[in-house]
PDB file of N, CA and C in Angstrom:
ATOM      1  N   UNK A   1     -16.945  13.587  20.942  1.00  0.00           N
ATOM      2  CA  UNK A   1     -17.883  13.102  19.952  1.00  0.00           C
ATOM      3  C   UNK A   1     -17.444  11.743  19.413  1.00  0.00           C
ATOM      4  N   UNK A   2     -16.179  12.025  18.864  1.00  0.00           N
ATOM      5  CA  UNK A   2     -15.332  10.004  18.501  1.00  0.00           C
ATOM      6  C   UNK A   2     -15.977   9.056  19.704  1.00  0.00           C
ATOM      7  N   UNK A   3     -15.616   9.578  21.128  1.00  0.00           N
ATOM      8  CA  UNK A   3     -15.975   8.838  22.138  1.00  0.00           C
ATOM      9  C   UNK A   3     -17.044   8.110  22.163  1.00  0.00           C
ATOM     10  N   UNK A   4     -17.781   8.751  21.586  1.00  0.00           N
ATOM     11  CA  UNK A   4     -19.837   8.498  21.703  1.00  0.00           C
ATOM     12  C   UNK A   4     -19.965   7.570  20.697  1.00  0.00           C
ATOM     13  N   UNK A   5     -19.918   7.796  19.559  1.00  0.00           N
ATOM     14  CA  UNK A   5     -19.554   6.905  18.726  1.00  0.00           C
ATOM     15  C   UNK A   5     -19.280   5.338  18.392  1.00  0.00           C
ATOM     16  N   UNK A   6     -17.924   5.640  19.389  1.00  0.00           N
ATOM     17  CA  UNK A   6     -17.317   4.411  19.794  1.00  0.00           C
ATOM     18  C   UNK A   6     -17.720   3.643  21.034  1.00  0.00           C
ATOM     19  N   UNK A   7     -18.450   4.833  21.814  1.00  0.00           N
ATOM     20  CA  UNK A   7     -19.305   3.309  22.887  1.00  0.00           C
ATOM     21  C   UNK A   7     -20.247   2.618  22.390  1.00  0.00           C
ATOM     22  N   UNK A   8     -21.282   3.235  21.442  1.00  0.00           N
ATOM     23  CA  UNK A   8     -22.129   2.703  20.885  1.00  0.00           C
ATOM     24  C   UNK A   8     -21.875   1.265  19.588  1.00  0.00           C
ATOM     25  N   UNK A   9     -20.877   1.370  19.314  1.00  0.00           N
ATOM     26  CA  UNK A   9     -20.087   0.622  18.305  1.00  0.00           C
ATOM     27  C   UNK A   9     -19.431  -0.800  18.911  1.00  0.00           C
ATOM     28  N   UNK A  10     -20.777  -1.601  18.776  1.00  0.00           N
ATOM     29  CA  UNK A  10     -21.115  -3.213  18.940  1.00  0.00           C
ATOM     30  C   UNK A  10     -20.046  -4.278  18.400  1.00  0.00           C
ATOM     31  N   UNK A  11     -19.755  -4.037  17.237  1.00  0.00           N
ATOM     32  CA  UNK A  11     -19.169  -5.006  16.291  1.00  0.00           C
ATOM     33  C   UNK A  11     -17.181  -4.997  16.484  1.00  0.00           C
ATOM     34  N   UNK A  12     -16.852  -5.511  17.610  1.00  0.00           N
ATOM     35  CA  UNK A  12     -15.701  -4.921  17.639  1.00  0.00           C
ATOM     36  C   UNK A  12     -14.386  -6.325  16.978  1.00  0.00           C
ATOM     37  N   UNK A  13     -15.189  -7.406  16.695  1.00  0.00           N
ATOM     38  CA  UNK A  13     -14.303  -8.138  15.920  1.00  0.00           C
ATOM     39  C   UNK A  13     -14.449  -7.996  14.399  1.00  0.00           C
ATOM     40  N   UNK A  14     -15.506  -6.850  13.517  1.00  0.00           N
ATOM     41  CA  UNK A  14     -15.075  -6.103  12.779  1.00  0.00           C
ATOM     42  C   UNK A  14     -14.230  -5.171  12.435  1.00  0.00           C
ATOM     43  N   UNK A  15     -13.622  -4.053  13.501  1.00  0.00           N
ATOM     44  CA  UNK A  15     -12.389  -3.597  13.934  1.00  0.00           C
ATOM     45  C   UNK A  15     -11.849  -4.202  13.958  1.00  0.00           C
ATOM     46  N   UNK A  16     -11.227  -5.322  14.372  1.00  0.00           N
ATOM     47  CA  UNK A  16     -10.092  -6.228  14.298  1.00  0.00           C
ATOM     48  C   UNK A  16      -9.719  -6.659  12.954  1.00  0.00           C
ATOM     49  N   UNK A  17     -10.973  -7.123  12.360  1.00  0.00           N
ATOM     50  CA  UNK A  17     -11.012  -7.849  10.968  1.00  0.00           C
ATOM     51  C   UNK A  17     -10.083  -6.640  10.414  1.00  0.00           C
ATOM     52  N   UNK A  18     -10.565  -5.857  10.359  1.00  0.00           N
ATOM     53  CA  UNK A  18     -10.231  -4.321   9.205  1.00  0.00           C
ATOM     54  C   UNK A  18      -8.893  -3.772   9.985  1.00  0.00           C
ATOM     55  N   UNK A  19      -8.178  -3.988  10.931  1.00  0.00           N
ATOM     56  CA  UNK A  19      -6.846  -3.713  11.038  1.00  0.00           C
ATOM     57  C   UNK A  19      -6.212  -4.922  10.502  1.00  0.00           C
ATOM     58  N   UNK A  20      -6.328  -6.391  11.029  1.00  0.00           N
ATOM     59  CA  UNK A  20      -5.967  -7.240   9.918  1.00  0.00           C
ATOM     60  C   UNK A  20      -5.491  -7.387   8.610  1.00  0.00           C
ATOM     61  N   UNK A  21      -6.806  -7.140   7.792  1.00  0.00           N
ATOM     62  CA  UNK A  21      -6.596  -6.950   6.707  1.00  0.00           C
ATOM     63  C   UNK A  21      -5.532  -5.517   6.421  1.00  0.00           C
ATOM     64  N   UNK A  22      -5.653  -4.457   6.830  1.00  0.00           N
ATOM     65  CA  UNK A  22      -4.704  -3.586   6.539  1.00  0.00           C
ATOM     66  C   UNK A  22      -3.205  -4.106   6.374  1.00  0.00           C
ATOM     67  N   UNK A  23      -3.294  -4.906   7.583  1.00  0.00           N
ATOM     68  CA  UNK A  23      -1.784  -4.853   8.296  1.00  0.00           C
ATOM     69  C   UNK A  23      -1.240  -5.682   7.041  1.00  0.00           C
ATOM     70  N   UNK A  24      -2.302  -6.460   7.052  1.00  0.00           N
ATOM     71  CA  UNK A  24      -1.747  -8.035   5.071  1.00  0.00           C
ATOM     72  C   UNK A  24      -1.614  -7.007   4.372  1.00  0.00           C
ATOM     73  N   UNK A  25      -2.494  -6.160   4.121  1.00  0.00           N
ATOM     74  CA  UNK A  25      -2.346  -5.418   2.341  1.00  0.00           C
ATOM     75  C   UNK A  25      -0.994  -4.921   2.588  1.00  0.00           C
ATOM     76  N   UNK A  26      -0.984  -3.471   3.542  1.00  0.00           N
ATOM     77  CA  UNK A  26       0.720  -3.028   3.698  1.00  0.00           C
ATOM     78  C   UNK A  26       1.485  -3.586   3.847  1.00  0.00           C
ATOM     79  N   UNK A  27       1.772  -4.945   4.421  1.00  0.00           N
ATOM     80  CA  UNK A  27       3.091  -5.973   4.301  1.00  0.00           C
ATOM     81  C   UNK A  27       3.392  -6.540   3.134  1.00  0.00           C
ATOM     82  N   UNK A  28       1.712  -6.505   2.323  1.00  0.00           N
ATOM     83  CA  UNK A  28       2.167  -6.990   0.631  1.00  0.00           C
ATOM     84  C   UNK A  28       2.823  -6.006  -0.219  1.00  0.00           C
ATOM     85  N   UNK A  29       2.045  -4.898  -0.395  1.00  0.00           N
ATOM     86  CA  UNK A  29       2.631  -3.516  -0.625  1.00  0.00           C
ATOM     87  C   UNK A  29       3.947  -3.747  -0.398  1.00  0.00           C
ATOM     88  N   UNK A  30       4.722  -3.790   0.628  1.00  0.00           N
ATOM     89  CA  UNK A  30       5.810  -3.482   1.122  1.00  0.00           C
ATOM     90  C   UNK A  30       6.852  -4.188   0.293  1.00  0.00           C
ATOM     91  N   UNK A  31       6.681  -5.635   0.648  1.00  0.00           N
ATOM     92  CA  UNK A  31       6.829  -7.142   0.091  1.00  0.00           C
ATOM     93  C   UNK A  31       7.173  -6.660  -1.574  1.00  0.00           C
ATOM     94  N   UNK A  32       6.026  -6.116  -2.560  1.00  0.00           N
ATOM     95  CA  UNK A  32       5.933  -6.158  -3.898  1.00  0.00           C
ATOM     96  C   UNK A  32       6.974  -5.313  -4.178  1.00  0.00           C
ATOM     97  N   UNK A  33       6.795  -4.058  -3.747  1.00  0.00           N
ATOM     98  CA  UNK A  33       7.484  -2.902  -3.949  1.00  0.00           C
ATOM     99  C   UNK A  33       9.706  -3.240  -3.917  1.00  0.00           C
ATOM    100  N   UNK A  34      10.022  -4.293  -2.615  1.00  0.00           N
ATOM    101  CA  UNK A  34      10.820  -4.108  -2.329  1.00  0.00           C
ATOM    102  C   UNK A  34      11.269  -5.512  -2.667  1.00  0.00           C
ATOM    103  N   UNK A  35      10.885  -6.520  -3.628  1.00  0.00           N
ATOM    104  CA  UNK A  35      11.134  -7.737  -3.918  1.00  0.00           C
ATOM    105  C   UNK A  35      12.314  -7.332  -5.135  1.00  0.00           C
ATOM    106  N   UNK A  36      13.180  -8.380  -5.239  1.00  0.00           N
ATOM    107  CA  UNK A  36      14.568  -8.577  -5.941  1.00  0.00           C
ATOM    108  C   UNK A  36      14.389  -8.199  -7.068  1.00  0.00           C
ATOM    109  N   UNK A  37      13.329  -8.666  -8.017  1.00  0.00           N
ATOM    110  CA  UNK A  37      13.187  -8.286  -9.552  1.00  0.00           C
ATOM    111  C   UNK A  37      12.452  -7.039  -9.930  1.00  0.00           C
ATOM    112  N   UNK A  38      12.424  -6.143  -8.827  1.00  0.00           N
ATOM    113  CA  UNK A  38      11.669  -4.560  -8.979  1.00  0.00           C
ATOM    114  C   UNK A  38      12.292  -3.556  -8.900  1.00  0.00           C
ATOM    115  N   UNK A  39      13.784  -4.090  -8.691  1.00  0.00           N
ATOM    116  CA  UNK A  39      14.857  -3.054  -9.434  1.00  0.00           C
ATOM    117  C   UNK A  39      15.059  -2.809 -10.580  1.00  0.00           C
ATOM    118  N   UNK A  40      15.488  -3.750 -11.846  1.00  0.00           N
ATOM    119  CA  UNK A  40      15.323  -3.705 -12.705  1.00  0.00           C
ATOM    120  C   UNK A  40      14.089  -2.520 -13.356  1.00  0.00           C
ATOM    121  N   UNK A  41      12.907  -3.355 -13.187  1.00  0.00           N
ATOM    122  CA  UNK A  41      11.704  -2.804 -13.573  1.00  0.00           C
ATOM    123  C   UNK A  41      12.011  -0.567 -13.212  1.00  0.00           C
ATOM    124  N   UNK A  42      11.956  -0.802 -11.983  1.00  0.00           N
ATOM    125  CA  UNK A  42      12.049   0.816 -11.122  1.00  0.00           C
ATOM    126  C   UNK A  42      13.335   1.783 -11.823  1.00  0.00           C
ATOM    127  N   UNK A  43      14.667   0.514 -12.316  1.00  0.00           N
ATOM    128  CA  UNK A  43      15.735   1.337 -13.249  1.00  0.00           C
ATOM    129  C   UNK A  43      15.445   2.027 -14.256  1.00  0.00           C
ATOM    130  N   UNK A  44      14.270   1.150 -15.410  1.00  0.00           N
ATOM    131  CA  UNK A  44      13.927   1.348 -16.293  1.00  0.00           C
ATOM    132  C   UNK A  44      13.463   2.505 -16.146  1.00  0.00           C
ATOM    133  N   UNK A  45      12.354   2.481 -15.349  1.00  0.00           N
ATOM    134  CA  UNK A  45      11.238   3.215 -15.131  1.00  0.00           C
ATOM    135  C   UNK A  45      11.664   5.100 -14.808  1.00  0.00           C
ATOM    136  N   UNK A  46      12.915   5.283 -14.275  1.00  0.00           N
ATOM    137  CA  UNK A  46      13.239   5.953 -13.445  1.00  0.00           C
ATOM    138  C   UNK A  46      14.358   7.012 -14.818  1.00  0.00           C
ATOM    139  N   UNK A  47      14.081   6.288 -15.705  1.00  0.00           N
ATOM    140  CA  UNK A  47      15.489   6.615 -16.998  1.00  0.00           C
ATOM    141  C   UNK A  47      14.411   7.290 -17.883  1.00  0.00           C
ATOM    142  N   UNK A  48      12.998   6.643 -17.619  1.00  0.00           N
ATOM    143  CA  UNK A  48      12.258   7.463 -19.102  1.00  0.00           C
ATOM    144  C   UNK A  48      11.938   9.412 -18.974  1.00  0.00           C
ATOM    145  N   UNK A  49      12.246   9.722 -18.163  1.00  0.00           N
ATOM    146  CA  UNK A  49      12.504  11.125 -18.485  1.00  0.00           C
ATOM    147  C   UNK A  49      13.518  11.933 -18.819  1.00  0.00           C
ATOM    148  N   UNK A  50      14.394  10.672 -19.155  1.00  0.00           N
ATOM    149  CA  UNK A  50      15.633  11.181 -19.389  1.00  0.00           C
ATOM    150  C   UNK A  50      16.314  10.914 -21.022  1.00  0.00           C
ATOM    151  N   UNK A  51      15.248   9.876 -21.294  1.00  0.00           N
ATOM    152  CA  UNK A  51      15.005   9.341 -22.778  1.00  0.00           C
ATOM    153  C   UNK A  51      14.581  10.395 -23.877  1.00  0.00           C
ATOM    154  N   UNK A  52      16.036  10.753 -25.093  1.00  0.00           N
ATOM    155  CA  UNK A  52      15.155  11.231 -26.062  1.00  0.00           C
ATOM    156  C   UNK A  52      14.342  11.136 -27.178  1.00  0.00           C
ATOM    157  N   UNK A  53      14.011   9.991 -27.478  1.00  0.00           N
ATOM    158  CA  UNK A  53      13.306   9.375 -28.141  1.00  0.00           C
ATOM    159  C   UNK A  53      11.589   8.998 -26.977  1.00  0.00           C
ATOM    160  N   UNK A  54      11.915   9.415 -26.174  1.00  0.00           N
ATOM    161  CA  UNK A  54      10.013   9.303 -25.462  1.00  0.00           C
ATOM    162  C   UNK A  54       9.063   9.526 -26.062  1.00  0.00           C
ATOM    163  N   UNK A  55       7.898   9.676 -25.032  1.00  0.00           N
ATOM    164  CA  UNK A  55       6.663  10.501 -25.700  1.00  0.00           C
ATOM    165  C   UNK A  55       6.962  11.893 -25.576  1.00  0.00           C
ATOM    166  N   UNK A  56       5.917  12.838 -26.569  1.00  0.00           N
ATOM    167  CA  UNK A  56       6.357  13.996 -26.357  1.00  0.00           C
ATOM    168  C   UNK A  56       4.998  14.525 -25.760  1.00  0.00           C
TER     169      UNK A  56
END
C-alpha cells in the first residue's frame, strides 16, 4: 500500500526539501543542546529538585 502511494507521488524535490530541512533542524537541536554555555544552564537546572526552598 506505501508502494502505491509512492508511485503516484510526483513532487519528489519536495521530499528532498523536507529531509533537508530535517537534517538543519536536528544538527541545530544538536548544536544548541551541546554548545559550551549549556552546561552551566543544564547544572542549574538539574539541582532544582534537590532545592529546599523550591516550589512546592
Amino acid at each position: 500500500m506505501k508502494a502505491e502511494v509512492l508511485l503516484g507521488f510526483e513532487w519528489i524535490q519536495l521530499s528532498i526539501l523536507a529531509l533537508i530541512l530535517f537534517l538543519l533542524l536536528f544538527v541545530g537541536i544538536i548544536t544548541w543542546v551541546l554548545r559550551k554555555d549549556s552546561n552551566h544552564l543544564y547544572g542549574e537546572a538539574s539541582k532544582l529538585p534537590l532545592n529546599e526552598g523550591g516550589m512546592k
